[in-house]
PDB file of N, CA and C in Angstrom:
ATOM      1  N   UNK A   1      16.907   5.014   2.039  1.00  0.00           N
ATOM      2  CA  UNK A   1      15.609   4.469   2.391  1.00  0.00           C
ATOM      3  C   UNK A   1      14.841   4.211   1.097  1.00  0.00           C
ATOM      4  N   UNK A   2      14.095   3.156   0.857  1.00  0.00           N
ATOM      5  CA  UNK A   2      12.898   2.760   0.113  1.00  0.00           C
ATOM      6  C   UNK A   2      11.738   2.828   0.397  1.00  0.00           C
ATOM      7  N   UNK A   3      11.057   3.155  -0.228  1.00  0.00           N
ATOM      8  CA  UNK A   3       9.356   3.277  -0.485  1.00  0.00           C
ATOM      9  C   UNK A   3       8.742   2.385  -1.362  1.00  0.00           C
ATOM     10  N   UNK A   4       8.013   2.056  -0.895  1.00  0.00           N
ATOM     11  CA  UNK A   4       7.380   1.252  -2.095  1.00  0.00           C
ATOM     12  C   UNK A   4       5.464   1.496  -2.143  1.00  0.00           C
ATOM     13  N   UNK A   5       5.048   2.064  -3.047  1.00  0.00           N
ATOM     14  CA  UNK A   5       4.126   2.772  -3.114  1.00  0.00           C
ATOM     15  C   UNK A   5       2.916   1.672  -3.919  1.00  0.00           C
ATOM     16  N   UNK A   6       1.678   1.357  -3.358  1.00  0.00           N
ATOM     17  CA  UNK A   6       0.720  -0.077  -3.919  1.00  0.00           C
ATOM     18  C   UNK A   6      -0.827   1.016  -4.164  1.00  0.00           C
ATOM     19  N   UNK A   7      -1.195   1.409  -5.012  1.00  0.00           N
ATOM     20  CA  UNK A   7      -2.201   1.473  -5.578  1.00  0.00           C
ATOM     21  C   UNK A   7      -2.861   0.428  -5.677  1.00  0.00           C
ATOM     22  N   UNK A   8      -4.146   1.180  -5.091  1.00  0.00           N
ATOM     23  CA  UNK A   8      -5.511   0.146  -5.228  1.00  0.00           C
ATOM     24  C   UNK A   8      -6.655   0.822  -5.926  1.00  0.00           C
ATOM     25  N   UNK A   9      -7.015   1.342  -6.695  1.00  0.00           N
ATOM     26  CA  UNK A   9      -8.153   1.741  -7.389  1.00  0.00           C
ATOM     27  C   UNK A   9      -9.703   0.764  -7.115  1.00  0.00           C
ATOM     28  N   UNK A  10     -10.616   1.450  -6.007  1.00  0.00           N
ATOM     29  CA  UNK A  10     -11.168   1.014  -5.844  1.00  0.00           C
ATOM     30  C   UNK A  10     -12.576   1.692  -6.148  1.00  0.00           C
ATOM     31  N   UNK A  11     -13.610   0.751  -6.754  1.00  0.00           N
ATOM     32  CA  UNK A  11     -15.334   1.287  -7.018  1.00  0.00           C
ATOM     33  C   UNK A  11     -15.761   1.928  -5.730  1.00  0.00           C
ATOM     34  N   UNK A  12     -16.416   2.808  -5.982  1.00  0.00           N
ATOM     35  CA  UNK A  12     -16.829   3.950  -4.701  1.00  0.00           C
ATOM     36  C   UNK A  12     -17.658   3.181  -4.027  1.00  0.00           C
ATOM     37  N   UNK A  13     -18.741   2.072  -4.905  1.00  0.00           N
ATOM     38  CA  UNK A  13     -19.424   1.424  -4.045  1.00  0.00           C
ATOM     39  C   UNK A  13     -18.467   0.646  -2.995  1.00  0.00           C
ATOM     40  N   UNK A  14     -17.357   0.259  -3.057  1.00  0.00           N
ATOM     41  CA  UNK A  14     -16.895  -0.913  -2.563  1.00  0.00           C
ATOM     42  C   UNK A  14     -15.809  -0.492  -1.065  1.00  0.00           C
ATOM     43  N   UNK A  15     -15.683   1.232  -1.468  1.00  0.00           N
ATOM     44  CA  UNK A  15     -14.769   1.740  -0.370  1.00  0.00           C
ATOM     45  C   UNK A  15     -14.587   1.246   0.901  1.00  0.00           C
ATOM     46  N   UNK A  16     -15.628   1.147   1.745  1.00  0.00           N
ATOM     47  CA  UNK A  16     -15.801   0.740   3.046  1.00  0.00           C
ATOM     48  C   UNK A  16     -16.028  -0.617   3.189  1.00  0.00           C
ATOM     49  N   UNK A  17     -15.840  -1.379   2.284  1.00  0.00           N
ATOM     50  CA  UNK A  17     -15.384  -2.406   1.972  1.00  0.00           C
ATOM     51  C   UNK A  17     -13.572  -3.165   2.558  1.00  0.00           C
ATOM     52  N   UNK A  18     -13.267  -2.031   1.341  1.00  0.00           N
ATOM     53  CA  UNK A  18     -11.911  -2.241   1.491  1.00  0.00           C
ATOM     54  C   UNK A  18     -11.139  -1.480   2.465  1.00  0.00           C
ATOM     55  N   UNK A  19     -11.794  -0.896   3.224  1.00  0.00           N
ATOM     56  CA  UNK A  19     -11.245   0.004   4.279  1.00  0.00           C
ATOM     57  C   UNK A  19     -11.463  -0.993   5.383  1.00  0.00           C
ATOM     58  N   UNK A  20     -12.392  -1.857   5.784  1.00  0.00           N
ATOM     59  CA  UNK A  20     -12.568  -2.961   5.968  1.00  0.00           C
ATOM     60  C   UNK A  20     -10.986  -3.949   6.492  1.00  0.00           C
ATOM     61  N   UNK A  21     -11.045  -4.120   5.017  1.00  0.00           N
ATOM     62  CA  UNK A  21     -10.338  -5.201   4.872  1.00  0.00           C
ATOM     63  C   UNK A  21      -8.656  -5.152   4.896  1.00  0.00           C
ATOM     64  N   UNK A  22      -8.476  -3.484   4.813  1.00  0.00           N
ATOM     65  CA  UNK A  22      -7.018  -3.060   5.210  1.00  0.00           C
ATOM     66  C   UNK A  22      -6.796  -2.786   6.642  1.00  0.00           C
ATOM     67  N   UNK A  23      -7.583  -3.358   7.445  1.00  0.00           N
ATOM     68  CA  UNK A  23      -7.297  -2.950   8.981  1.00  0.00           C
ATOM     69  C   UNK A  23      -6.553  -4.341   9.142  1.00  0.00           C
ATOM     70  N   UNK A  24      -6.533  -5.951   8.531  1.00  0.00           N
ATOM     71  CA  UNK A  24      -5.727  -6.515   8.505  1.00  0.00           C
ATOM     72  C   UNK A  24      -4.434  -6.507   8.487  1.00  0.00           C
ATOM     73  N   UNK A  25      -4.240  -5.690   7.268  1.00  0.00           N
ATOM     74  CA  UNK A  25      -2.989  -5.646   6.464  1.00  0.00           C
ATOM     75  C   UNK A  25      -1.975  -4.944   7.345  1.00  0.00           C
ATOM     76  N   UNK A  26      -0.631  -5.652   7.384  1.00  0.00           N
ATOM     77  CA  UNK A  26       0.279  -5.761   8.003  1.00  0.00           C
ATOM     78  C   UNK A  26       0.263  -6.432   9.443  1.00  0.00           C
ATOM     79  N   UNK A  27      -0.489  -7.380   9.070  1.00  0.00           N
ATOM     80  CA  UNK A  27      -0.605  -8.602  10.685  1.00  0.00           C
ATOM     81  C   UNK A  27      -0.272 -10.042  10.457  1.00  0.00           C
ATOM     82  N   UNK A  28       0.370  -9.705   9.139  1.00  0.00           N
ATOM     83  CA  UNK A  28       0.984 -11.215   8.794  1.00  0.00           C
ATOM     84  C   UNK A  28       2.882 -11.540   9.077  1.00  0.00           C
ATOM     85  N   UNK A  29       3.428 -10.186   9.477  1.00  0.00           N
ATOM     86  CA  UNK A  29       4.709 -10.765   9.425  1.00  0.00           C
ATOM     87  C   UNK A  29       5.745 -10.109   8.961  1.00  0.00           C
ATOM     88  N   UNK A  30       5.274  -8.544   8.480  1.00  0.00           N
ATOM     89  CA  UNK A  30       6.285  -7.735   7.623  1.00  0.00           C
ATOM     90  C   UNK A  30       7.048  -7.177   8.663  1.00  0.00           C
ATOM     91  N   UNK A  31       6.538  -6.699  10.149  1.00  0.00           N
ATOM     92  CA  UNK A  31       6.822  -6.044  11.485  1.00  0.00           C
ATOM     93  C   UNK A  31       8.174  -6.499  11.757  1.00  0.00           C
ATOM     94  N   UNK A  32       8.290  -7.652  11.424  1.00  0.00           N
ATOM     95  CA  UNK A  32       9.213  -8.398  11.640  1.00  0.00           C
ATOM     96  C   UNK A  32      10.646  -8.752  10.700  1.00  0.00           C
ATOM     97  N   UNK A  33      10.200  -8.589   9.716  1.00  0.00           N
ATOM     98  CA  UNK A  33      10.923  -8.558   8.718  1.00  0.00           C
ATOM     99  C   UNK A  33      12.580  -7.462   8.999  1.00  0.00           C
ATOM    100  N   UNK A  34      13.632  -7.932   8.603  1.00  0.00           N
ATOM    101  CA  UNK A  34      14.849  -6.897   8.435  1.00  0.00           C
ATOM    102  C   UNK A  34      14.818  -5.926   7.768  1.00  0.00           C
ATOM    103  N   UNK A  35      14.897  -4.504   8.146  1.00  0.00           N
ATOM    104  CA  UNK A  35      15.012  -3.463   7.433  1.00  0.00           C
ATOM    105  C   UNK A  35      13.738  -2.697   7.406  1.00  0.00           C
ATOM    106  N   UNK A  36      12.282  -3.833   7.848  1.00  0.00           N
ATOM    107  CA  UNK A  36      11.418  -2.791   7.313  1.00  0.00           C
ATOM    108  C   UNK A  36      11.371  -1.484   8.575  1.00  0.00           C
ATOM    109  N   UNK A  37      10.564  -0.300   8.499  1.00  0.00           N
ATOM    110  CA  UNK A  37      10.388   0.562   9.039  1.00  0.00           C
ATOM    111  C   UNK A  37       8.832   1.094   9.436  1.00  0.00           C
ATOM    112  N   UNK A  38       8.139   0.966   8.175  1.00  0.00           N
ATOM    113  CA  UNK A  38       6.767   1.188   8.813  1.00  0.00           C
ATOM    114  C   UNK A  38       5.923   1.390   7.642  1.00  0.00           C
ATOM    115  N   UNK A  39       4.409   1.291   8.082  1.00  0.00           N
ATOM    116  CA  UNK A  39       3.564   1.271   6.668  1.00  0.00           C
ATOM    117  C   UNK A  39       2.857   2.154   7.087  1.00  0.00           C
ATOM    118  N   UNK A  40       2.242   2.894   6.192  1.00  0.00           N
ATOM    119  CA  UNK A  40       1.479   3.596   6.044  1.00  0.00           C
ATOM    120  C   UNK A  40       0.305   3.471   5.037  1.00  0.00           C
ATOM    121  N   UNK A  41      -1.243   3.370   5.581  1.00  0.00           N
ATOM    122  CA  UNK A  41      -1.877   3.251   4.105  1.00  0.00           C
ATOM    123  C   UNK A  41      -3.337   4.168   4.465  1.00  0.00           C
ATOM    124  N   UNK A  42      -3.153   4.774   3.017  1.00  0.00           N
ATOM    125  CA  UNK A  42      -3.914   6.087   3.267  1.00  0.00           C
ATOM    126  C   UNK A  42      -5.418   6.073   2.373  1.00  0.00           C
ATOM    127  N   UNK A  43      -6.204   6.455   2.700  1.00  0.00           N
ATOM    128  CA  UNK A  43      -7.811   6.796   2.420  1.00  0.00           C
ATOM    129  C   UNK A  43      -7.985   7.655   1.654  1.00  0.00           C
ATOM    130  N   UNK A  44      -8.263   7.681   0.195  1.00  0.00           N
ATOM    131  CA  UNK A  44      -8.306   8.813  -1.198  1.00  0.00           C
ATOM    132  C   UNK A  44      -9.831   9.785   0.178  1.00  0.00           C
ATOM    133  N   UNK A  45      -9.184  11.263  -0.421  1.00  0.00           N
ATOM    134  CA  UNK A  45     -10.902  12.060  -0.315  1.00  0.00           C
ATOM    135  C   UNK A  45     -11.072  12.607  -1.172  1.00  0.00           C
ATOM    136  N   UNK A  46     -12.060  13.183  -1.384  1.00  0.00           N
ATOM    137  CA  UNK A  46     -12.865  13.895  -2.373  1.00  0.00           C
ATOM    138  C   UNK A  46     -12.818  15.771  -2.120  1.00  0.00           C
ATOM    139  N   UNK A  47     -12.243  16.569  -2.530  1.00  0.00           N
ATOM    140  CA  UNK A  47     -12.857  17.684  -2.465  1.00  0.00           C
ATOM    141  C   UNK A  47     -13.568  18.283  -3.122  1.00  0.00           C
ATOM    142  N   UNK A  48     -14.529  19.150  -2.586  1.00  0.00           N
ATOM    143  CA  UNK A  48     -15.428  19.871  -3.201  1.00  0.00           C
ATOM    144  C   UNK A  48     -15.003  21.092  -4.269  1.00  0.00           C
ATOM    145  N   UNK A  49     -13.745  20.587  -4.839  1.00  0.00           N
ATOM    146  CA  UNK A  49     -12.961  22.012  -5.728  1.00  0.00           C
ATOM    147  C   UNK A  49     -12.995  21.507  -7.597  1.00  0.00           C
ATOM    148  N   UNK A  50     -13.722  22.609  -7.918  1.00  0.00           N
ATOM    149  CA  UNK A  50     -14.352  22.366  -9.597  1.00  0.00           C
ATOM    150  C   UNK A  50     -12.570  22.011 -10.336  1.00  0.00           C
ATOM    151  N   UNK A  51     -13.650  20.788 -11.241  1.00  0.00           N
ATOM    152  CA  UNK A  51     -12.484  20.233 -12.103  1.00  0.00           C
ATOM    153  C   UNK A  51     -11.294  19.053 -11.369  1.00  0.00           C
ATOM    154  N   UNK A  52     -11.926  18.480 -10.595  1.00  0.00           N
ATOM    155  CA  UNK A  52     -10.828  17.700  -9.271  1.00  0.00           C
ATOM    156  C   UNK A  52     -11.822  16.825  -9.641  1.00  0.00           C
ATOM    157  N   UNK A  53     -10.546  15.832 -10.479  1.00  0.00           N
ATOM    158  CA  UNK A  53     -11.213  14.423 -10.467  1.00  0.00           C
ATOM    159  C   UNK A  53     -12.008  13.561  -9.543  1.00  0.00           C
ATOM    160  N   UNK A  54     -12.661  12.916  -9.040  1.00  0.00           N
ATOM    161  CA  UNK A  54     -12.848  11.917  -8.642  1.00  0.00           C
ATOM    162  C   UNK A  54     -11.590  11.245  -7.454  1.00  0.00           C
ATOM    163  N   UNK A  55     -11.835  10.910  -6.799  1.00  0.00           N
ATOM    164  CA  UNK A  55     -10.239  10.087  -5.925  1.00  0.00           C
ATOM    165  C   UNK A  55     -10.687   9.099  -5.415  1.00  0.00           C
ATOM    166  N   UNK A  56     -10.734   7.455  -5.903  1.00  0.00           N
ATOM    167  CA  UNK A  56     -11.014   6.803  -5.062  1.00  0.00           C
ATOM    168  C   UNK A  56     -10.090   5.342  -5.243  1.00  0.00           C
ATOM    169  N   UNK A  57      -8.738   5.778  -4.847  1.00  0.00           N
ATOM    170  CA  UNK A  57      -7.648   4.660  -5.154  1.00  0.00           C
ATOM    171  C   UNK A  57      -6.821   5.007  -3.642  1.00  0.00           C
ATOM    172  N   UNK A  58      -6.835   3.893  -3.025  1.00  0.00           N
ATOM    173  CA  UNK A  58      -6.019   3.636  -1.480  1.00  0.00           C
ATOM    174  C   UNK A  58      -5.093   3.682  -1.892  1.00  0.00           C
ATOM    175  N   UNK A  59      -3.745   3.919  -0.880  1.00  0.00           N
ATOM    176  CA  UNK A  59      -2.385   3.784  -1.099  1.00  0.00           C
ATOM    177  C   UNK A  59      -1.593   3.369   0.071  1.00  0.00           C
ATOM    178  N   UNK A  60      -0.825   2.212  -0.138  1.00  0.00           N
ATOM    179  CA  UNK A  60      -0.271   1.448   1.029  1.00  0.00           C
ATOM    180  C   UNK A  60       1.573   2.018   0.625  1.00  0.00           C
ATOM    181  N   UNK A  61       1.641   2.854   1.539  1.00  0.00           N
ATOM    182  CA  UNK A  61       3.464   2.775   1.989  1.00  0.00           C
ATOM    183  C   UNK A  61       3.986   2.156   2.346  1.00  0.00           C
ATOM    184  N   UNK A  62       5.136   1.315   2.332  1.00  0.00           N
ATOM    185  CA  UNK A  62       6.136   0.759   3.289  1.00  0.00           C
ATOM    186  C   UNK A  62       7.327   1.581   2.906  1.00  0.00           C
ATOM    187  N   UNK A  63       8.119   1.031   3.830  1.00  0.00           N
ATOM    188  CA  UNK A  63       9.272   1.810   4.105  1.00  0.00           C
ATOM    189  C   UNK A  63      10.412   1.182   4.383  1.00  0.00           C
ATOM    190  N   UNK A  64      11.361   0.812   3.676  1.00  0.00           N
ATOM    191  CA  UNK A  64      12.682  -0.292   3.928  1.00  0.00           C
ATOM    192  C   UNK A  64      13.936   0.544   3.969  1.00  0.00           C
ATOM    193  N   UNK A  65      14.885   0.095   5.000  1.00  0.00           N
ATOM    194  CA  UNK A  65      15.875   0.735   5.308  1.00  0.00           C
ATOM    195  C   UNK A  65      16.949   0.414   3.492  1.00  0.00           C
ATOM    196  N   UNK A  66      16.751  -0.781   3.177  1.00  0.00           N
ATOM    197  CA  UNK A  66      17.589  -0.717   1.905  1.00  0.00           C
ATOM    198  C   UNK A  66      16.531  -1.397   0.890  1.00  0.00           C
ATOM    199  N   UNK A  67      16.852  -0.938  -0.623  1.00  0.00           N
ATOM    200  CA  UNK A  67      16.354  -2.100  -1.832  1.00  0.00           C
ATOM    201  C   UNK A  67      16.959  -3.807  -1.442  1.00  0.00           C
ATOM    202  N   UNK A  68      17.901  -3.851  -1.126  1.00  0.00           N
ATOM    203  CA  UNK A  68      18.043  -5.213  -0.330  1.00  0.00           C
ATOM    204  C   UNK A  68      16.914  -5.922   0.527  1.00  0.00           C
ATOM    205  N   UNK A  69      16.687  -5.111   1.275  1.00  0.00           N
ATOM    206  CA  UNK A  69      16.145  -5.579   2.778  1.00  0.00           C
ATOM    207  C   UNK A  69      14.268  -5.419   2.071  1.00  0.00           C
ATOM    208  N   UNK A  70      13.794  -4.806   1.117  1.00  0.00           N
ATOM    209  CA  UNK A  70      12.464  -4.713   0.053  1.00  0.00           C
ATOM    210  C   UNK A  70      12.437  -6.132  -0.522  1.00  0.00           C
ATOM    211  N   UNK A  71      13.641  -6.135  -1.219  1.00  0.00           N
ATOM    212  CA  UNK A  71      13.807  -7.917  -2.188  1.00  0.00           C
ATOM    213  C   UNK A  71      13.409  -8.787  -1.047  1.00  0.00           C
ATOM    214  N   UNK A  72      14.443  -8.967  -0.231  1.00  0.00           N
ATOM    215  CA  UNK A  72      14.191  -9.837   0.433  1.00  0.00           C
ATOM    216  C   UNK A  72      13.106 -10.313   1.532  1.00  0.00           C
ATOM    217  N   UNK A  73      11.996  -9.519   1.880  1.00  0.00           N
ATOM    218  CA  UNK A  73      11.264  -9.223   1.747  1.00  0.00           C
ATOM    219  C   UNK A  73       9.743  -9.744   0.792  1.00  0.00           C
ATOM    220  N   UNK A  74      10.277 -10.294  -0.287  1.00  0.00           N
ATOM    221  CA  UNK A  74       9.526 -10.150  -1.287  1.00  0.00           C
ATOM    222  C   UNK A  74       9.523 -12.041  -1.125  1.00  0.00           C
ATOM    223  N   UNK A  75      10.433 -12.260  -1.033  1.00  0.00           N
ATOM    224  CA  UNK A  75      10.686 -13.995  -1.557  1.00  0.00           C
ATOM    225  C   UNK A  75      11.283 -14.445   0.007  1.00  0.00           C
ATOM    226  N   UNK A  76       9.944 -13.875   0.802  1.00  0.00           N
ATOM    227  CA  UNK A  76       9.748 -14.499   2.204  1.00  0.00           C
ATOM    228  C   UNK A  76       8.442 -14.916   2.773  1.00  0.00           C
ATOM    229  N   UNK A  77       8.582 -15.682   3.714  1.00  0.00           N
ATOM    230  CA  UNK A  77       6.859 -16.508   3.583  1.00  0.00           C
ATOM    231  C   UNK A  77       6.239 -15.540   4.438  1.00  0.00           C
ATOM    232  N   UNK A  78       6.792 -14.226   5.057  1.00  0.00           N
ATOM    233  CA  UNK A  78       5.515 -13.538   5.252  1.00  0.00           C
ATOM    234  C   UNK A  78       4.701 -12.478   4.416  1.00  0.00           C
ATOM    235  N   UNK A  79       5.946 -12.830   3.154  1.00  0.00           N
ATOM    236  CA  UNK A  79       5.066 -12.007   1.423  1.00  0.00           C
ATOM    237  C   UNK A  79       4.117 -12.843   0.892  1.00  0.00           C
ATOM    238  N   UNK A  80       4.692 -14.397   1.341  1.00  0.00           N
ATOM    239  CA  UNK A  80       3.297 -15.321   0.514  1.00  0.00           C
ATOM    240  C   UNK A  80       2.567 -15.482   1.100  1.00  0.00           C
ATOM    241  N   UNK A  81       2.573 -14.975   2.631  1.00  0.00           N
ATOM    242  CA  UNK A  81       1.347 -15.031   3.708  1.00  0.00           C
ATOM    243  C   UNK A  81       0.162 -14.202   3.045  1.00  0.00           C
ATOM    244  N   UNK A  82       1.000 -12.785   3.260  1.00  0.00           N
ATOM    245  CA  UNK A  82       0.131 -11.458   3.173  1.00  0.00           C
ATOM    246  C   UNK A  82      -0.299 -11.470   2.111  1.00  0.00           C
ATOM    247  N   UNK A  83      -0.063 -11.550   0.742  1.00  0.00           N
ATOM    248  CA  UNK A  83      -0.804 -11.732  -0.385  1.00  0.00           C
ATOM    249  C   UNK A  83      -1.507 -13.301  -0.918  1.00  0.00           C
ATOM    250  N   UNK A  84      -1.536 -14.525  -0.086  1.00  0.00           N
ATOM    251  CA  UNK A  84      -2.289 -15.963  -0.276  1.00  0.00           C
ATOM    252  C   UNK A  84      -3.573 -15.358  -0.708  1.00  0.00           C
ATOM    253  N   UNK A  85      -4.302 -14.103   0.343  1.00  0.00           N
ATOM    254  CA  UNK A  85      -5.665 -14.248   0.046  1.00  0.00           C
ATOM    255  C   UNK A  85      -6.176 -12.691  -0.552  1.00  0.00           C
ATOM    256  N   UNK A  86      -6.079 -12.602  -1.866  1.00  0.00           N
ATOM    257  CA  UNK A  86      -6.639 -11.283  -1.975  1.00  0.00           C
ATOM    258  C   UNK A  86      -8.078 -10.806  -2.228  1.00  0.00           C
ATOM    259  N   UNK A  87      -8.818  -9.566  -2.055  1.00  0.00           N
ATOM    260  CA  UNK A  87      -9.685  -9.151  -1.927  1.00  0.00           C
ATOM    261  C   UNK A  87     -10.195  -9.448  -3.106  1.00  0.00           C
ATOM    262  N   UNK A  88     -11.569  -9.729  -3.320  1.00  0.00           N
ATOM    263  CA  UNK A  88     -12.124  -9.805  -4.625  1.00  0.00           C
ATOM    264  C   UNK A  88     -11.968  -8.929  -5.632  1.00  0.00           C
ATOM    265  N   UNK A  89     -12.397  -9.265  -6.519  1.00  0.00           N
ATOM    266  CA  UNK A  89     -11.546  -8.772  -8.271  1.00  0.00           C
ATOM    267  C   UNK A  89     -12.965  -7.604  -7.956  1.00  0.00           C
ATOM    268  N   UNK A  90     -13.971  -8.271  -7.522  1.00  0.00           N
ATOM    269  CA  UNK A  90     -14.894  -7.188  -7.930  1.00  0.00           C
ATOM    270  C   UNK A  90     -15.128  -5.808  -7.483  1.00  0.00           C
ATOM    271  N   UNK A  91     -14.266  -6.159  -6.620  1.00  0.00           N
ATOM    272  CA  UNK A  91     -14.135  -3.966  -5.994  1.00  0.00           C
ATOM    273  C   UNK A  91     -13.115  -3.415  -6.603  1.00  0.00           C
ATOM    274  N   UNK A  92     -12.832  -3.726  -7.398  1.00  0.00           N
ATOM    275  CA  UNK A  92     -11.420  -3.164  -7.820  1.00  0.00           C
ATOM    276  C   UNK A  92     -11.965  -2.009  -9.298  1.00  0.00           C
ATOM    277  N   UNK A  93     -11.647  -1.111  -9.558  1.00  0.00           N
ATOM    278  CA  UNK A  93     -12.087  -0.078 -10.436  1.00  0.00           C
ATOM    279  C   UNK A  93     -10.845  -0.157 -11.994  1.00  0.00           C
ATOM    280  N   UNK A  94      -9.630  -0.709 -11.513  1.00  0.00           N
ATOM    281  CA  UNK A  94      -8.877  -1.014 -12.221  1.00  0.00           C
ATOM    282  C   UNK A  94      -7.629  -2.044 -11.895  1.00  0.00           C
ATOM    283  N   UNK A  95      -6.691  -2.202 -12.401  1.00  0.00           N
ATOM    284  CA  UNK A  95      -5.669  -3.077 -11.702  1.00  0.00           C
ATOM    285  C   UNK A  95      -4.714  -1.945 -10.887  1.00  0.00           C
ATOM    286  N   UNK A  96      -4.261  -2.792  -9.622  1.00  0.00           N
ATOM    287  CA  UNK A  96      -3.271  -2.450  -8.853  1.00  0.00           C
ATOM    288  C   UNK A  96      -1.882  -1.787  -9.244  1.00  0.00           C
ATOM    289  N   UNK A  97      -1.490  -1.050  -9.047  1.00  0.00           N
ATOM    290  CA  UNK A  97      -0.014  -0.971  -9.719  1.00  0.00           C
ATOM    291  C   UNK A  97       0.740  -0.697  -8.147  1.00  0.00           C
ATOM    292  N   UNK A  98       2.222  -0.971  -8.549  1.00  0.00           N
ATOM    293  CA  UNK A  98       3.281  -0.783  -7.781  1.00  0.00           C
ATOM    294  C   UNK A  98       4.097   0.058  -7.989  1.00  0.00           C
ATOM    295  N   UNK A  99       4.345   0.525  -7.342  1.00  0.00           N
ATOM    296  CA  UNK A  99       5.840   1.670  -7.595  1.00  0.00           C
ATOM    297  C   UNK A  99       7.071   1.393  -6.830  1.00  0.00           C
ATOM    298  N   UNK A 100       8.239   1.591  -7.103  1.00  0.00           N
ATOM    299  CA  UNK A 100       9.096   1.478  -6.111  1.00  0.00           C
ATOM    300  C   UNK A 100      10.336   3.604  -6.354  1.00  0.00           C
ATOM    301  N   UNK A 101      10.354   3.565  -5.253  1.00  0.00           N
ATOM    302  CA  UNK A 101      11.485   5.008  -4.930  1.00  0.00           C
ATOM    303  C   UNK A 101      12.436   4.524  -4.161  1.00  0.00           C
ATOM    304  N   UNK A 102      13.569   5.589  -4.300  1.00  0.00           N
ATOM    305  CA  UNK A 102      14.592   5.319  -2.832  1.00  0.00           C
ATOM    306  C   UNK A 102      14.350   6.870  -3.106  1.00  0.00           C
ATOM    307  N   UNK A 103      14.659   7.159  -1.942  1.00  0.00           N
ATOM    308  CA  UNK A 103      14.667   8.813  -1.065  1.00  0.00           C
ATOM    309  C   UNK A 103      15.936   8.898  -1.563  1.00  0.00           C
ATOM    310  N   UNK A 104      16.280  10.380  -2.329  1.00  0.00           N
ATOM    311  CA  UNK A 104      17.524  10.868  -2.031  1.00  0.00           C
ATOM    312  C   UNK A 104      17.666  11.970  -1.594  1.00  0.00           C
ATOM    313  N   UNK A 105      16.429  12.427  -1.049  1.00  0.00           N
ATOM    314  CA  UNK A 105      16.669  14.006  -0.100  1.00  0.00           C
ATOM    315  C   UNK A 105      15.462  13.586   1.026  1.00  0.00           C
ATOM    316  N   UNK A 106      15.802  14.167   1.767  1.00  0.00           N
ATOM    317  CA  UNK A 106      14.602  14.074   3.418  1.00  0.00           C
ATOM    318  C   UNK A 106      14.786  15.271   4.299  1.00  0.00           C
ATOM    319  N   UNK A 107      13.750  15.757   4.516  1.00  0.00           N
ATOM    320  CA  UNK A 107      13.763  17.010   5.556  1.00  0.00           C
ATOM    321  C   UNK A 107      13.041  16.794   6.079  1.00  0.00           C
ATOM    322  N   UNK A 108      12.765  17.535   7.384  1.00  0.00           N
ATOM    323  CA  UNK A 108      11.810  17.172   8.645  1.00  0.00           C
ATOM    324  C   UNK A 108      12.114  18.556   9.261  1.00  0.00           C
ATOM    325  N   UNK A 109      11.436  18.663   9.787  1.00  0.00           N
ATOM    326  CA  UNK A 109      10.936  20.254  10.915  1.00  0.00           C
ATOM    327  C   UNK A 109      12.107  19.908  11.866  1.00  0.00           C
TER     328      UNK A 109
END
């Protein structure tokens, strides 16, 4: 399995903004796609524990049965769908980064 992990570093002013604007995301076409499995995208919090940075960068999961089935994926028109229109530059606290993993261990209850 693959992961592919999308940092968004976003201005605190702009949070509910972009919380907003990720209730879209994944209604263009990935559902559909071969291999994928499921997304997940998660909401930074803040705790009240001394010396704990700041947290205010979203994180979008997907989940592909292979690095194959991710590529391809990538250089399909529901990748140039979902990214045609992106959110303004101005909520952004820094640039986006990407990550990519494959799982080589998994446990579950």
């Amino acid at each position: 399995m693959v992961v592919v992990m999308t940092k968004f570093p976003i201005k605190p002013e702009h949070k509910e903004t972009f919380k907003q604007l990720v209730e879209s995301f994944g209604q263009k076409g990935i559902k559909e796609q071969k291999g994928f499995l499921k997304m997940e995208i998660l909401e930074p919090k803040n705790i009240p524990i001394p010396h704990m940075p700041e947290n205010n960068t979203f994180v979008i999961l997907t989940y592909w049965e292979t690095m194959d089935d991710f590529i391809n994926y990538t250089r399909s028109e529901a990748f140039r769908k979902a990214h045609e229109k992106q959110p303004p530059a101005e909520i952004f606290a820094g640039r986006l980064s990407v990550e990519v993993y494959e799982v080589i261990k998994e446990e579950s209850p």
